[in-house]
Protein backbone atom coordinates (compact mmCIF):
# COMPACT_ATOMS: atom_id res chain seq x y z
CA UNK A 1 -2.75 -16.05 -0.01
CA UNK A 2 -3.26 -13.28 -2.32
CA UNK A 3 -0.26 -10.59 -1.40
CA UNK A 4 -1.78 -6.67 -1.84
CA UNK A 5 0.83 -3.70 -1.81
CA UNK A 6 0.73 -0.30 0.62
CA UNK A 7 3.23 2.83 0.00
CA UNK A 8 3.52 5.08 2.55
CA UNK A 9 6.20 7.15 4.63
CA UNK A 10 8.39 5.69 7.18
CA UNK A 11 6.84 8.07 9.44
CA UNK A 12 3.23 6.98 8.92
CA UNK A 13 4.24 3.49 9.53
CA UNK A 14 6.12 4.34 12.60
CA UNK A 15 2.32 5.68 14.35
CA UNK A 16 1.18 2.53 12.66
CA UNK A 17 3.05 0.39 15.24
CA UNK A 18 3.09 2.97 17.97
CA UNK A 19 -0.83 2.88 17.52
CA UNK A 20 -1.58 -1.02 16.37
CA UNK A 21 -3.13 -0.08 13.30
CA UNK A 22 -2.84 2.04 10.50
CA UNK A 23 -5.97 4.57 9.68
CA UNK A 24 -4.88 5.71 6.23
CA UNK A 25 -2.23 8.23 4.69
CA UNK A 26 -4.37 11.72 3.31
CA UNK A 27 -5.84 10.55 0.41
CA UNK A 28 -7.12 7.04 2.24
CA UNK A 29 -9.09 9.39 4.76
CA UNK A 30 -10.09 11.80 2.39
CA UNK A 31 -11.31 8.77 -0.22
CA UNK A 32 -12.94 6.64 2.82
CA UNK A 33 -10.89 3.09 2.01
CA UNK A 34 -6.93 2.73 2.12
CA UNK A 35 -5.93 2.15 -1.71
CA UNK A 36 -3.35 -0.68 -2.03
CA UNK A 37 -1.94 -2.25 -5.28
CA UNK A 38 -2.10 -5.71 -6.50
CA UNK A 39 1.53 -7.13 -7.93
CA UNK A 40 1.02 -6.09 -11.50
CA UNK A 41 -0.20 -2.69 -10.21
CA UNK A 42 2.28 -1.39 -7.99
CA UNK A 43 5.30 -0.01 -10.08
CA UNK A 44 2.87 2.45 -12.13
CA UNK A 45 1.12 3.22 -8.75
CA UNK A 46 4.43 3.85 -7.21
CA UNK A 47 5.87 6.00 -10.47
CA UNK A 48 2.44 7.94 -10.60
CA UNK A 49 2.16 9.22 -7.02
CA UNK A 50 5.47 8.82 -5.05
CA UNK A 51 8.02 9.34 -7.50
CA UNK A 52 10.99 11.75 -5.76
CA UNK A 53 10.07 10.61 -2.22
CA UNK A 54 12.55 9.10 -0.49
CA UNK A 55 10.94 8.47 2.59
CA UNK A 56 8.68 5.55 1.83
CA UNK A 57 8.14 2.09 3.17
CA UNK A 58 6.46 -1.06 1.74
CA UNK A 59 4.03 -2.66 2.79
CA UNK A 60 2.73 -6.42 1.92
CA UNK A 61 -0.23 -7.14 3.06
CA UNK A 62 -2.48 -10.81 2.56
CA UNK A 63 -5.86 -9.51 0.86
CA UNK A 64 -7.41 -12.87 2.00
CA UNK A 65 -7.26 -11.78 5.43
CA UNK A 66 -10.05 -9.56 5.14
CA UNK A 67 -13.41 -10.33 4.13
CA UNK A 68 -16.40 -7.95 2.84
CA UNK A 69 -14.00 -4.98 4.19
CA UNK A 70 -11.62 -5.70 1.54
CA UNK A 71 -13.50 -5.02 -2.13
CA UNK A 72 -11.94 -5.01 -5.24
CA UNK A 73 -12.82 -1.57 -7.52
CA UNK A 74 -12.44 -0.06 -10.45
CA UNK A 75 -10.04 2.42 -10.84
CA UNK A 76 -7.08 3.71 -13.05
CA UNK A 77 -8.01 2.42 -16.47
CA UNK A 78 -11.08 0.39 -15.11
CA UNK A 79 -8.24 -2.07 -13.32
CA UNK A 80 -9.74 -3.38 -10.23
CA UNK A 81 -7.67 -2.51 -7.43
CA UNK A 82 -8.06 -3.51 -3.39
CA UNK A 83 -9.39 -1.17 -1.49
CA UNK A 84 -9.75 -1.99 2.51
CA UNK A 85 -12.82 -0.28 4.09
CA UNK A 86 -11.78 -0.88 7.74
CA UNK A 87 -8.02 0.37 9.32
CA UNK A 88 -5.43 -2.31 8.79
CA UNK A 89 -4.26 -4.16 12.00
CA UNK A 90 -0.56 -4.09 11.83
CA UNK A 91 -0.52 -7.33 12.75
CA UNK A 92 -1.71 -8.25 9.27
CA UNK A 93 1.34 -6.81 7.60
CA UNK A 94 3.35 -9.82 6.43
CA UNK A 95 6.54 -7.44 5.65
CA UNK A 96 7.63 -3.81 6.04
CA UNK A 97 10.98 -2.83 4.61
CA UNK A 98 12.03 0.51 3.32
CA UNK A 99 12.50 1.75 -0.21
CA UNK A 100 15.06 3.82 -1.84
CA UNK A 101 14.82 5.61 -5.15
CA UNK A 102 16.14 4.75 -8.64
CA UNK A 103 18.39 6.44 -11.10
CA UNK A 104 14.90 7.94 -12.12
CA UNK A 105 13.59 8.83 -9.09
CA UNK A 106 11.00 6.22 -9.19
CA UNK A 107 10.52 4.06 -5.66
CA UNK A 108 12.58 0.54 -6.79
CA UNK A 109 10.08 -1.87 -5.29
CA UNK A 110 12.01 -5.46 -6.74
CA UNK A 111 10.07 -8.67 -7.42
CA UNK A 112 6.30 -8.32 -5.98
CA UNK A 113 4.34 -11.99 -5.53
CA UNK A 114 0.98 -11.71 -6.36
C-alpha cells in the first residue's frame, strides 16, 4: 500500500461524509484532478498553501486503490505528485484526524508513512 496525503477543511470533509465522496476543494475543481502529497511531499505542501489555517483535516489515502484515475505528475520542482482524476469515495480514506498549527503557524502533520 502506497499511503498519499489530502489537506483540506474540516468543513469540506464534513460534505465529504454527508455526500459519500469528496469532489475536490477550489483549486481541485478549478485544476480538473484533486492534488494530494506523497510522504516526503506533504510538510512543504502543507507550509506553502495552508499555513495560518486552523481549520484543516488530514487525510490518508492508499494510492494503490485507484488505477489509471490515479497518475503521478510533474509538478513543484518537476516532483511527481498524485493526482486523482475521479472524486474520492470516502470509503477509501484509511484515516481522517484533525490538525492544529505550530509555533509557526505551519499545519503539524507528525510522522507520514509512505
Amino acid at each position: 500500500m502506497r499511503r498519499i496525503y489530502k489537506l483540506l477543511g474540516r468543513d469540506e470533509w464534513a460534505a465529504a461524509q454527508a455526500a459519500g465522496v469528496f469532489q475536490g476543494s477550489g483549486v481541485d475543481l478549478a485544476d480538473g484532478y484533486i492534488h494530494f502529497s506523497a510522504a516526503d511531499q506533504a510538510e512543504e505542501t502543507a507550509r506553502k498553501y495552508f499555513a495560518g489555517r486552523n481549520d484543516l483535516m488530514l487525510l490518508t489515502v492508499d494510492a494503490d486503490r485507484f488505477g489509471a484515475e490515479m497518475r503521478w505528475e510533474p509538478s513543484r520542482g518537476g516532483a511527481l505528485f498524485p493526482h486523482l482524476y475521479a472524486p474520492l469515495p470516502v470509503e477509501a480514506v484509511i484515516e481522517a484526524r484533525a490538525l492544529a498549527l505550530g509555533a509557526d503557524g505551519c499545519p503539524v502533520l507528525g510522522s507520514l508513512s509512505a
